[in-house]
Every structure is written in C-alpha cells, then in structure tokens.
PDB file of N, CA and C in Angstrom:
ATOM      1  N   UNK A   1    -112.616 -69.776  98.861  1.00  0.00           N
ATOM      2  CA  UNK A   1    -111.452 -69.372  98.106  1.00  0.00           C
ATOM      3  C   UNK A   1    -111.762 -68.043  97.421  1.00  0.00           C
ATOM      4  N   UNK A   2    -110.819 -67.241  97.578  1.00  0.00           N
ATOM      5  CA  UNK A   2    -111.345 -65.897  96.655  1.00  0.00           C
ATOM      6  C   UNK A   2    -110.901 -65.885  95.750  1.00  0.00           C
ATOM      7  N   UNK A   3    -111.166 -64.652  94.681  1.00  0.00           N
ATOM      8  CA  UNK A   3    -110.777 -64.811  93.472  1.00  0.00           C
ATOM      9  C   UNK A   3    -109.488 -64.144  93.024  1.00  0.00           C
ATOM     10  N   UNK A   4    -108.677 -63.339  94.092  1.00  0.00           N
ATOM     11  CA  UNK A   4    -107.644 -63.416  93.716  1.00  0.00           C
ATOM     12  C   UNK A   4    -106.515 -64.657  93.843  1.00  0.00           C
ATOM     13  N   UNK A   5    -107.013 -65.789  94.722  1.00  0.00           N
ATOM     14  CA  UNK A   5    -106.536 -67.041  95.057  1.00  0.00           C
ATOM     15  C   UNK A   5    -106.513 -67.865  93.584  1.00  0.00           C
ATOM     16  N   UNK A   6    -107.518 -68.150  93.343  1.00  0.00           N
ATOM     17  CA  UNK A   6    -108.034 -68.866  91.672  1.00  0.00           C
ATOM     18  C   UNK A   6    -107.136 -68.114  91.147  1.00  0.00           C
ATOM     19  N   UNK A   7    -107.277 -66.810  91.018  1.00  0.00           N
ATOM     20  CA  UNK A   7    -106.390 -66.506  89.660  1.00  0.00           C
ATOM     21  C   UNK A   7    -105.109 -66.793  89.605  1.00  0.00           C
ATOM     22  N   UNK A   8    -104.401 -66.964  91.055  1.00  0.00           N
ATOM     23  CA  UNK A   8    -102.951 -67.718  90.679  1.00  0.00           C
ATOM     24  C   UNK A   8    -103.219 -69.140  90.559  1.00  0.00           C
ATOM     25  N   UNK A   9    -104.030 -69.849  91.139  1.00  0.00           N
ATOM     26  CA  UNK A   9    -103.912 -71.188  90.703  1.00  0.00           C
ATOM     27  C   UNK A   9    -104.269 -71.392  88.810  1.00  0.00           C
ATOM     28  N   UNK A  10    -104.703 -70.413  88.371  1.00  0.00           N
ATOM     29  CA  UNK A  10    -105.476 -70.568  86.983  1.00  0.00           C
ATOM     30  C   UNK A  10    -103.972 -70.106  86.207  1.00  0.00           C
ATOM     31  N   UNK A  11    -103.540 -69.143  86.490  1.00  0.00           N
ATOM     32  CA  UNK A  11    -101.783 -68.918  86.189  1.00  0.00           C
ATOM     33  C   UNK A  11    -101.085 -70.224  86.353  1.00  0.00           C
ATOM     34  N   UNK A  12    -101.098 -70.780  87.333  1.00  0.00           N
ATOM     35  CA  UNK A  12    -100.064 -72.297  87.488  1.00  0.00           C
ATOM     36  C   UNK A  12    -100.407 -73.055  86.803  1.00  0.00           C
ATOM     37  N   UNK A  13    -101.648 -73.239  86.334  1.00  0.00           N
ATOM     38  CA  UNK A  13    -102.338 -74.273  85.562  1.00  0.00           C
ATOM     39  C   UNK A  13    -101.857 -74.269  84.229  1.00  0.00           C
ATOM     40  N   UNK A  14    -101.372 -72.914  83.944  1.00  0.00           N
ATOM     41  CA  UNK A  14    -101.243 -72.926  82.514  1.00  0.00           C
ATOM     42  C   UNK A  14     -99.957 -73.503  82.275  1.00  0.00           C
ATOM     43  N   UNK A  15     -98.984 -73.880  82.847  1.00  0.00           N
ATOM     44  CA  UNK A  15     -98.044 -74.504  82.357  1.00  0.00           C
ATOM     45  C   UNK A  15     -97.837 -76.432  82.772  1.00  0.00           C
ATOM     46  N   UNK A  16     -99.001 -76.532  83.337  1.00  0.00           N
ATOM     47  CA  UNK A  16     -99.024 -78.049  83.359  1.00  0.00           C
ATOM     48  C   UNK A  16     -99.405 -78.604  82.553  1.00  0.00           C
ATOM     49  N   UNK A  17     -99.597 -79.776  82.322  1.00  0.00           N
ATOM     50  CA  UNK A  17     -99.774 -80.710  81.303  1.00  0.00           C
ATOM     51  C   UNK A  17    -101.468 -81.182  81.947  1.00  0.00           C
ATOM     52  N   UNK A  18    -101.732 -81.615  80.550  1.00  0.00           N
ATOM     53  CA  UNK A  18    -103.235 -82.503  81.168  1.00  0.00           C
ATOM     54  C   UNK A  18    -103.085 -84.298  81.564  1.00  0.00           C
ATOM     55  N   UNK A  19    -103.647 -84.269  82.642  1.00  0.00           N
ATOM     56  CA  UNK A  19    -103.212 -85.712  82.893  1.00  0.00           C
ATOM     57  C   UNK A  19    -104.159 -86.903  83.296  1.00  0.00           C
ATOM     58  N   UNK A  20    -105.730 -86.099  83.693  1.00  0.00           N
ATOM     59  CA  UNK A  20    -106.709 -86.902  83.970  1.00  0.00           C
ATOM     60  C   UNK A  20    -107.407 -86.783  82.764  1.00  0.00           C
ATOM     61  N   UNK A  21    -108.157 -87.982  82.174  1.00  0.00           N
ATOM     62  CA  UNK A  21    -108.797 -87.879  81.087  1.00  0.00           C
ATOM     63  C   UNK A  21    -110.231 -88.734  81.737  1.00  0.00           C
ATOM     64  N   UNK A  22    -111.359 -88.001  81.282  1.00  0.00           N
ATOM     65  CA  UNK A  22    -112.840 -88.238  80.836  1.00  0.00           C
ATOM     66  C   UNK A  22    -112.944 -89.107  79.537  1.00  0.00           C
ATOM     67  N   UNK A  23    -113.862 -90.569  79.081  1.00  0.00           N
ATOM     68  CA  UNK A  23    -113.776 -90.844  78.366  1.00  0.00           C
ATOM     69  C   UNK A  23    -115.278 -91.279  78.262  1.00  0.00           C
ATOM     70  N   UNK A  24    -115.772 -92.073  77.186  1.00  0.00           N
ATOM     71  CA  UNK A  24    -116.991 -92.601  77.031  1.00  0.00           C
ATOM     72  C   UNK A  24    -117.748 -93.301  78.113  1.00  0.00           C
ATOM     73  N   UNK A  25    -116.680 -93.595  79.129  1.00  0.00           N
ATOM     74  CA  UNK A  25    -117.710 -94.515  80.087  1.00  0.00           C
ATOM     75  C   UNK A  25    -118.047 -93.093  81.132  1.00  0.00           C
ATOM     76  N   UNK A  26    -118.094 -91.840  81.078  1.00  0.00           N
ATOM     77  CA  UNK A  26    -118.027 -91.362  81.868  1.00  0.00           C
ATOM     78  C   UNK A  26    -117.101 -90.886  83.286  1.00  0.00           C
ATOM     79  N   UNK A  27    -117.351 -90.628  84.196  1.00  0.00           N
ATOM     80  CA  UNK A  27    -116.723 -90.499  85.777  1.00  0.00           C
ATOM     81  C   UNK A  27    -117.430 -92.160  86.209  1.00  0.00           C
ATOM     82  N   UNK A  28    -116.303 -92.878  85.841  1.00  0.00           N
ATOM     83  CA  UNK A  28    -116.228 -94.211  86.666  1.00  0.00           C
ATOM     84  C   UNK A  28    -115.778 -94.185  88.003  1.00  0.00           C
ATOM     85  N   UNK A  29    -115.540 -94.738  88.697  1.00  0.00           N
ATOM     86  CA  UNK A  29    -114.745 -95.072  90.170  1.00  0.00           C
ATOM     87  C   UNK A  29    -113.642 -94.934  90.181  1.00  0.00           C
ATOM     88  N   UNK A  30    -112.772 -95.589  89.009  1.00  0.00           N
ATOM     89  CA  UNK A  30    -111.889 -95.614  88.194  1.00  0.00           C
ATOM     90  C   UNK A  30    -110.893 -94.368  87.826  1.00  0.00           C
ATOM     91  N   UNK A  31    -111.911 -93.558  87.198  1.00  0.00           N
ATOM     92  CA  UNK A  31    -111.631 -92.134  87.087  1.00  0.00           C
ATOM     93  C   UNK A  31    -111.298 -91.251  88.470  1.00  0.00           C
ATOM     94  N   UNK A  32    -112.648 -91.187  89.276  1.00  0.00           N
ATOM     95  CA  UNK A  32    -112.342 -90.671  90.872  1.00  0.00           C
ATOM     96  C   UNK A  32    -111.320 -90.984  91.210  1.00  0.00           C
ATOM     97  N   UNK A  33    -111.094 -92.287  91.452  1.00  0.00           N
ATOM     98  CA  UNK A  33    -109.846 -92.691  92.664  1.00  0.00           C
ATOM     99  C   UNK A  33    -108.025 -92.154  91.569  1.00  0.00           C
ATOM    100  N   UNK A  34    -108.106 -92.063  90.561  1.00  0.00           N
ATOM    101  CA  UNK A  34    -107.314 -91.854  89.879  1.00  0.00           C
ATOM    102  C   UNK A  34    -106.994 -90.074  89.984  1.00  0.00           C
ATOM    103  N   UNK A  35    -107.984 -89.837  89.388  1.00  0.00           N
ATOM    104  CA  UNK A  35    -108.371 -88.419  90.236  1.00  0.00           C
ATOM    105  C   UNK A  35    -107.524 -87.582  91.520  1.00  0.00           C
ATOM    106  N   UNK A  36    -108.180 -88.950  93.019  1.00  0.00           N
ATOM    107  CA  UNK A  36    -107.949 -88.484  94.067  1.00  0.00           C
ATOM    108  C   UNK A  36    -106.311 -88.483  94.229  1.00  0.00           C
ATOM    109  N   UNK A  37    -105.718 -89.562  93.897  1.00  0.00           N
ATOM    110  CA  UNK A  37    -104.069 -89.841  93.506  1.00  0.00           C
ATOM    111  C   UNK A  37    -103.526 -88.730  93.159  1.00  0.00           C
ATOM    112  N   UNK A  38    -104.307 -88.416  92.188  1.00  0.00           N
ATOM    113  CA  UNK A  38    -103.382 -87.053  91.715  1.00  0.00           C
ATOM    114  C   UNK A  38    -104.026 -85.709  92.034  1.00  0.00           C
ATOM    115  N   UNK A  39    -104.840 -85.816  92.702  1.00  0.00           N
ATOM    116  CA  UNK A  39    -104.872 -84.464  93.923  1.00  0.00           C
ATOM    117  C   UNK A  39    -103.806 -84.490  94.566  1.00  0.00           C
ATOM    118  N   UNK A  40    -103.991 -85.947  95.193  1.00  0.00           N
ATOM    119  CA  UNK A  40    -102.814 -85.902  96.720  1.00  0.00           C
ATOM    120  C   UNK A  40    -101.440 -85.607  96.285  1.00  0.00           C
ATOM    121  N   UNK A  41    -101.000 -86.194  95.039  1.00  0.00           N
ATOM    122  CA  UNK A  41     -99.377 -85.776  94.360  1.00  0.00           C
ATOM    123  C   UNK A  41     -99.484 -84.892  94.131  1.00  0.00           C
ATOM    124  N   UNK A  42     -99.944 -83.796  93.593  1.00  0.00           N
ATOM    125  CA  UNK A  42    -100.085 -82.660  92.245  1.00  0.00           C
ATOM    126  C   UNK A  42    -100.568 -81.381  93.454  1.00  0.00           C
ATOM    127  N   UNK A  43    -101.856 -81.757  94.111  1.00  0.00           N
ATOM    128  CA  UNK A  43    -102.227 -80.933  94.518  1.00  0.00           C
ATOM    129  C   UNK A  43    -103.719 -79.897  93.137  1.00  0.00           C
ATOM    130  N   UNK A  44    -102.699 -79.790  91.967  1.00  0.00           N
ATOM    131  CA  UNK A  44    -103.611 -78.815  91.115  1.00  0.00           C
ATOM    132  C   UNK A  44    -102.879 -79.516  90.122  1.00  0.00           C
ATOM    133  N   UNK A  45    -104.252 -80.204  89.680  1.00  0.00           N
ATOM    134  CA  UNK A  45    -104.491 -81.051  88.220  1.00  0.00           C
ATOM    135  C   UNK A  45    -105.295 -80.160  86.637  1.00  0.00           C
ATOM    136  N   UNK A  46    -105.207 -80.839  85.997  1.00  0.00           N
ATOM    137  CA  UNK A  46    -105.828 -80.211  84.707  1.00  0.00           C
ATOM    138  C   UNK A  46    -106.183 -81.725  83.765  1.00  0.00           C
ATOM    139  N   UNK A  47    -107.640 -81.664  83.470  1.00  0.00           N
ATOM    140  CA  UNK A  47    -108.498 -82.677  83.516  1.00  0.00           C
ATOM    141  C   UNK A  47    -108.968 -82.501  81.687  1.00  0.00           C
ATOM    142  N   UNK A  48    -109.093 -83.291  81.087  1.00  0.00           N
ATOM    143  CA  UNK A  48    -110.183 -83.070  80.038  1.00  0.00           C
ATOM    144  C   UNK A  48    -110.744 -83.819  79.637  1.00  0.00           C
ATOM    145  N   UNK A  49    -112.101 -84.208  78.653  1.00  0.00           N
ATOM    146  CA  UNK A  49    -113.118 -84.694  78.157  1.00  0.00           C
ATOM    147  C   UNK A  49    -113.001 -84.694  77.135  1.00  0.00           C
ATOM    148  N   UNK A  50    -113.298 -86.249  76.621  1.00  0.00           N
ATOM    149  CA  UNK A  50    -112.837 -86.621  75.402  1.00  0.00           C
ATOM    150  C   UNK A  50    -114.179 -86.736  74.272  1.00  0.00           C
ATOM    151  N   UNK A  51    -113.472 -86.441  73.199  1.00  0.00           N
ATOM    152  CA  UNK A  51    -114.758 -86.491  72.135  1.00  0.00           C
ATOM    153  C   UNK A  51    -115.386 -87.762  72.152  1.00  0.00           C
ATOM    154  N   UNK A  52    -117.046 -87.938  72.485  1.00  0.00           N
ATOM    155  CA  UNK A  52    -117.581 -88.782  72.410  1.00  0.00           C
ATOM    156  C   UNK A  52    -118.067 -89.208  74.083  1.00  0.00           C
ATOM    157  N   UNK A  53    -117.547 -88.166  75.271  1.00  0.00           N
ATOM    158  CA  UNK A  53    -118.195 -88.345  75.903  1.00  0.00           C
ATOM    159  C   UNK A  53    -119.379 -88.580  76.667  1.00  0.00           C
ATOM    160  N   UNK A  54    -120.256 -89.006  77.520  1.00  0.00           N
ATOM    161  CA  UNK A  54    -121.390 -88.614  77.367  1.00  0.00           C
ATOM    162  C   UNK A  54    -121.829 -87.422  78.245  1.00  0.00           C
ATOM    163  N   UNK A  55    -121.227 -86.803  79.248  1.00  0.00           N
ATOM    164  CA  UNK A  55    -121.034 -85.699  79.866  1.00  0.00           C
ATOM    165  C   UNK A  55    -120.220 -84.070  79.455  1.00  0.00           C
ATOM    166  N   UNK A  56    -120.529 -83.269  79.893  1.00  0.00           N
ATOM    167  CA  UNK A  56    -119.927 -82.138  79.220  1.00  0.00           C
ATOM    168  C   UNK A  56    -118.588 -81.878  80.539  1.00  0.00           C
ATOM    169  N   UNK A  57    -117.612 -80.804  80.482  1.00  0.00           N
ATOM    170  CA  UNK A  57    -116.400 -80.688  80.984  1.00  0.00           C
ATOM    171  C   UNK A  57    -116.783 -80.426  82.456  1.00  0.00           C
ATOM    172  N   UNK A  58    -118.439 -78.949  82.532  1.00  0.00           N
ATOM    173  CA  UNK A  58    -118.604 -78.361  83.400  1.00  0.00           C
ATOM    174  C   UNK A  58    -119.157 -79.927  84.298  1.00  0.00           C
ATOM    175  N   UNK A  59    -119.978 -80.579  83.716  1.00  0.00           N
ATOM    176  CA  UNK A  59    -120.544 -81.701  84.802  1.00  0.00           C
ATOM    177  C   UNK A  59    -119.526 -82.438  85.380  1.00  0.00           C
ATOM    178  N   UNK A  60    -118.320 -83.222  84.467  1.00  0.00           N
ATOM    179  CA  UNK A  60    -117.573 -83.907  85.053  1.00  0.00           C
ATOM    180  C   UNK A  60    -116.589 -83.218  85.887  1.00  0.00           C
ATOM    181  N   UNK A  61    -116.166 -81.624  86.159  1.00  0.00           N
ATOM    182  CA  UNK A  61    -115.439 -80.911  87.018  1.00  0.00           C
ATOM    183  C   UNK A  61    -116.513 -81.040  88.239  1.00  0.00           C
ATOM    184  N   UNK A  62    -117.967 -80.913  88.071  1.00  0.00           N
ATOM    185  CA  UNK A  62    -118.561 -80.817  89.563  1.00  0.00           C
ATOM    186  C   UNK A  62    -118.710 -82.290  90.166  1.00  0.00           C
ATOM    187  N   UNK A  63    -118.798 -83.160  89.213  1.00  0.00           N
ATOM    188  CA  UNK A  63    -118.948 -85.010  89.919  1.00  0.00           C
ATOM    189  C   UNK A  63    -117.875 -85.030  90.569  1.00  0.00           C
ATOM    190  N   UNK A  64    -116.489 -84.455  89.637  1.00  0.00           N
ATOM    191  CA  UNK A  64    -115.107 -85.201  90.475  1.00  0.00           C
ATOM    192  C   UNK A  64    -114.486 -84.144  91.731  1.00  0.00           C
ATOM    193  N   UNK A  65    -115.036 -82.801  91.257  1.00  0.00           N
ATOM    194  CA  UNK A  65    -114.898 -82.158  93.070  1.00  0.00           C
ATOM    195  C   UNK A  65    -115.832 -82.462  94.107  1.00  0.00           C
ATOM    196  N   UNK A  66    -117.253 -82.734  93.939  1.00  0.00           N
ATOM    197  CA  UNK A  66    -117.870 -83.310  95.039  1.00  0.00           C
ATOM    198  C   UNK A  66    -117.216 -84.469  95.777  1.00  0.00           C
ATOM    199  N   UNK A  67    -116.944 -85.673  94.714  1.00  0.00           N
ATOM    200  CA  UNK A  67    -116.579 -86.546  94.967  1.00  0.00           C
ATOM    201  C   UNK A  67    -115.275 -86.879  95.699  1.00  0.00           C
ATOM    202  N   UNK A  68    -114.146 -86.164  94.895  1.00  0.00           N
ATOM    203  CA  UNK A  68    -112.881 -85.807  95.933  1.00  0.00           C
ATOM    204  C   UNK A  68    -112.859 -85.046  97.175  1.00  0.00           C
ATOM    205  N   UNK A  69    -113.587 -83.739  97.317  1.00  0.00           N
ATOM    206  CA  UNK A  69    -113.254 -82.619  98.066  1.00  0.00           C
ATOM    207  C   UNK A  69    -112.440 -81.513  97.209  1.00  0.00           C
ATOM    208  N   UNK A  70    -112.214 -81.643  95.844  1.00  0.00           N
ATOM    209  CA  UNK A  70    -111.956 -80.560  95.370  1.00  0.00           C
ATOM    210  C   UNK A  70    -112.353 -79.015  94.958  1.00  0.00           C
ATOM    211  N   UNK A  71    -111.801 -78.376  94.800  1.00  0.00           N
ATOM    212  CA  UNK A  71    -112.036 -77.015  94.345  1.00  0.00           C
ATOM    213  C   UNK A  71    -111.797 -76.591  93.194  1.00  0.00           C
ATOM    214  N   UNK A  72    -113.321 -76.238  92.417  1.00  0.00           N
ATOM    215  CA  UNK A  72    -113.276 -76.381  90.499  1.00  0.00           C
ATOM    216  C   UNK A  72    -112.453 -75.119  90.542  1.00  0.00           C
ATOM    217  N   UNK A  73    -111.494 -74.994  90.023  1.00  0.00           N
ATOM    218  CA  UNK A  73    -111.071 -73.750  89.277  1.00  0.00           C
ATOM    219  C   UNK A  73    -110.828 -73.123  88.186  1.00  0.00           C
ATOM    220  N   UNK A  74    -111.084 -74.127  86.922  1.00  0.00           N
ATOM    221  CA  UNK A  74    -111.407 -73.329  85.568  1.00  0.00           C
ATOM    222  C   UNK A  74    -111.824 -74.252  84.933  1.00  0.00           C
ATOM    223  N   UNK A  75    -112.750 -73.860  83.809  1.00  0.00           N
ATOM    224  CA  UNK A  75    -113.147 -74.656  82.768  1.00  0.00           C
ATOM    225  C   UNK A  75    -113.316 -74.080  81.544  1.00  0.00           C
ATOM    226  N   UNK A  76    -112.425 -74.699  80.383  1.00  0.00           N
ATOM    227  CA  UNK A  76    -112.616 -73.554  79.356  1.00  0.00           C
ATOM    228  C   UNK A  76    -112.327 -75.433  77.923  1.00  0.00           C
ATOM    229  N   UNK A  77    -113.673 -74.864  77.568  1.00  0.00           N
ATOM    230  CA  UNK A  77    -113.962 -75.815  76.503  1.00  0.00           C
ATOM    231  C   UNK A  77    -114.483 -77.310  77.016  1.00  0.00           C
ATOM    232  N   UNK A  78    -113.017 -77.958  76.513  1.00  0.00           N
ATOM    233  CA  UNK A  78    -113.630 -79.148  76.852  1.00  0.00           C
ATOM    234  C   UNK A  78    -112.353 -79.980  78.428  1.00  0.00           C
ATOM    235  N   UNK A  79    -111.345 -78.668  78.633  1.00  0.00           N
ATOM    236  CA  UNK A  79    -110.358 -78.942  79.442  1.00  0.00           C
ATOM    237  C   UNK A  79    -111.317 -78.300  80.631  1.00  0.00           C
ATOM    238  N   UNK A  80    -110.178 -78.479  82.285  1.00  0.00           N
ATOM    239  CA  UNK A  80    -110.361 -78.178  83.279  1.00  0.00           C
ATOM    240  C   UNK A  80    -109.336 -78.238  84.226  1.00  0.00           C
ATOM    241  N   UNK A  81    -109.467 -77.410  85.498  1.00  0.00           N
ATOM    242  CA  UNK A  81    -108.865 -77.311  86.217  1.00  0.00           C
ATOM    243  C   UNK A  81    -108.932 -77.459  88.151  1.00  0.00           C
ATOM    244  N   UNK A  82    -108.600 -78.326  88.515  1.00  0.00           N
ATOM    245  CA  UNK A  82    -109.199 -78.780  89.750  1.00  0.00           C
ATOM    246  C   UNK A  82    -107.747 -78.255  90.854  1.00  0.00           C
ATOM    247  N   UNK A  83    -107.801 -78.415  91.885  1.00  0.00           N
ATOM    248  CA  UNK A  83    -106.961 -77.844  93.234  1.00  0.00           C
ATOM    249  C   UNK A  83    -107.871 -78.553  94.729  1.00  0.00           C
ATOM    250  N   UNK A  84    -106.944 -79.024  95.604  1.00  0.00           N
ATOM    251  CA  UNK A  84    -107.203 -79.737  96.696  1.00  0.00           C
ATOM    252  C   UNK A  84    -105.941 -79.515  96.941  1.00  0.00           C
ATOM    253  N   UNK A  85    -105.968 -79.303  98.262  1.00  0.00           N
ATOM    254  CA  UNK A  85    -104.689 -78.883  99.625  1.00  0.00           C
ATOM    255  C   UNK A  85    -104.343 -80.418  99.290  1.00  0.00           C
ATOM    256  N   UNK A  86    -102.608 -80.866  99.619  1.00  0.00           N
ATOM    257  CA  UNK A  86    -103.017 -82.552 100.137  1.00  0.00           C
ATOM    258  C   UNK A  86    -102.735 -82.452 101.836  1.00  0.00           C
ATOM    259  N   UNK A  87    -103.280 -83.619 102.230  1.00  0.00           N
ATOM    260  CA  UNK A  87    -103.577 -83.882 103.694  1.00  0.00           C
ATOM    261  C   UNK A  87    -101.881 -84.120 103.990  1.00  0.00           C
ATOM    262  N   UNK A  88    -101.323 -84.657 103.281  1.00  0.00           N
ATOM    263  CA  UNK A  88     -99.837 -85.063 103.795  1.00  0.00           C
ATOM    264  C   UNK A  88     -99.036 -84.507 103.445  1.00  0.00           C
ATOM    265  N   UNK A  89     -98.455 -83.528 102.276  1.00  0.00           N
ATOM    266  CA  UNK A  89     -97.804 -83.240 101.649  1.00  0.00           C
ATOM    267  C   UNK A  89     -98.338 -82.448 100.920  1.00  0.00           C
ATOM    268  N   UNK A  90     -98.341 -81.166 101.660  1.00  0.00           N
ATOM    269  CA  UNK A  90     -98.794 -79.698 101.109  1.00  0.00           C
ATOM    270  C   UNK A  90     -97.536 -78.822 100.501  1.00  0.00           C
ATOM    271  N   UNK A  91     -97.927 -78.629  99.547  1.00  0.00           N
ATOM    272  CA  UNK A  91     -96.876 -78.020  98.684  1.00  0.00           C
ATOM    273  C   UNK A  91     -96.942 -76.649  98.174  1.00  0.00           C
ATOM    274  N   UNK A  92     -98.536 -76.384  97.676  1.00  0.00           N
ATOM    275  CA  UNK A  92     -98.884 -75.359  97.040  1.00  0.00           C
ATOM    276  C   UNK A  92     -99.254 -74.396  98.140  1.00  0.00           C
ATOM    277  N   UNK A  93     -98.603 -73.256  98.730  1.00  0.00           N
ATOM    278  CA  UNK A  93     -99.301 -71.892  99.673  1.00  0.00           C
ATOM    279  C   UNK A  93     -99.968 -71.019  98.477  1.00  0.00           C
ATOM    280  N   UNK A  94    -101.026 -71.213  99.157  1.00  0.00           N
ATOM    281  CA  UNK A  94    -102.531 -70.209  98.117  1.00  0.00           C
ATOM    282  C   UNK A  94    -102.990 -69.096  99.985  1.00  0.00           C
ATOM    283  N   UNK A  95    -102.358 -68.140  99.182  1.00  0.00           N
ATOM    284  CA  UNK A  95    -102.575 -66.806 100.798  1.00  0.00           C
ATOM    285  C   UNK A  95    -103.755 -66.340 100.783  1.00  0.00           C
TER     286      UNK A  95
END
C-alpha cells in the first residue's frame, strides 16, 4: 500500500466512529473474530484500548492485523486504525 493510499484511508477514518474496543483481557478470540466481522462490513474500522489494558494500541493493531489479514493504518495514542478489502462486498476503491 503506498502512502498516498493510507493517507486517504487516514482522511476517511476521521469521520467514523470507534467501534472495536481492547479491554483488560487483552486480544481474546473474541475480540479477533469481532474484529474480522467488522472488516468484512466496514471494510476500515477504528479500534481503541482501554485504560487498564495490558497491551499498548501499537501491539494490539499488529496482533489483530496479523491475525485478520489487515492493513495497520494509523495509530495515534491509545486509538487506531485498521483497513482490509472485503472478499464479498468491496466497497472502498483505494487507487
């Protein structure tokens, strides 16, 4: 992905809402598959980490893109920003 690609997805990001949350138990299974759901709907999610986690934002953006097939695209504090094509229902054109 290049970086003029990211920078519009990092533009789109800014007007979504956050909807995956990190909590004390960590990146459960739980979390992933919840995760992967809303790759496949959304396409480009925005993730954050809750006080008292035991992981920081940057670790849990690289567990849950390995784990999905996603592509990290921002991290600023304790929020984040993830992007995955979906397999069925592609919505977002990134040129």
């Amino acid at each position: 992905m290049t970086g003029k690609q990211r920078a519009r997805l990092r533009a789109m990001a800014n007007t979504i809402e956050t909807i995956l949350y990190v909590g004390k138990e960590g990146v459960t299974d739980a979390t992933v598959k919840e995760c992967y759901d809303a790759l496949e709907a959304r396409e480009l999610i925005k993730g954050c980490v809750q006080q008292g986690a035991p992981i920081t934002a940057r670790e849990a953006l690289t567990v849950l893109c390995e784990k999905t097939g996603a592509e990290p695209i921002q991290q600023i504090g304790r929020r984040f920003v993830m992007y995955r094509q979906s397999r069925e229902n592609p919505r977002i054109v990134i040129e």
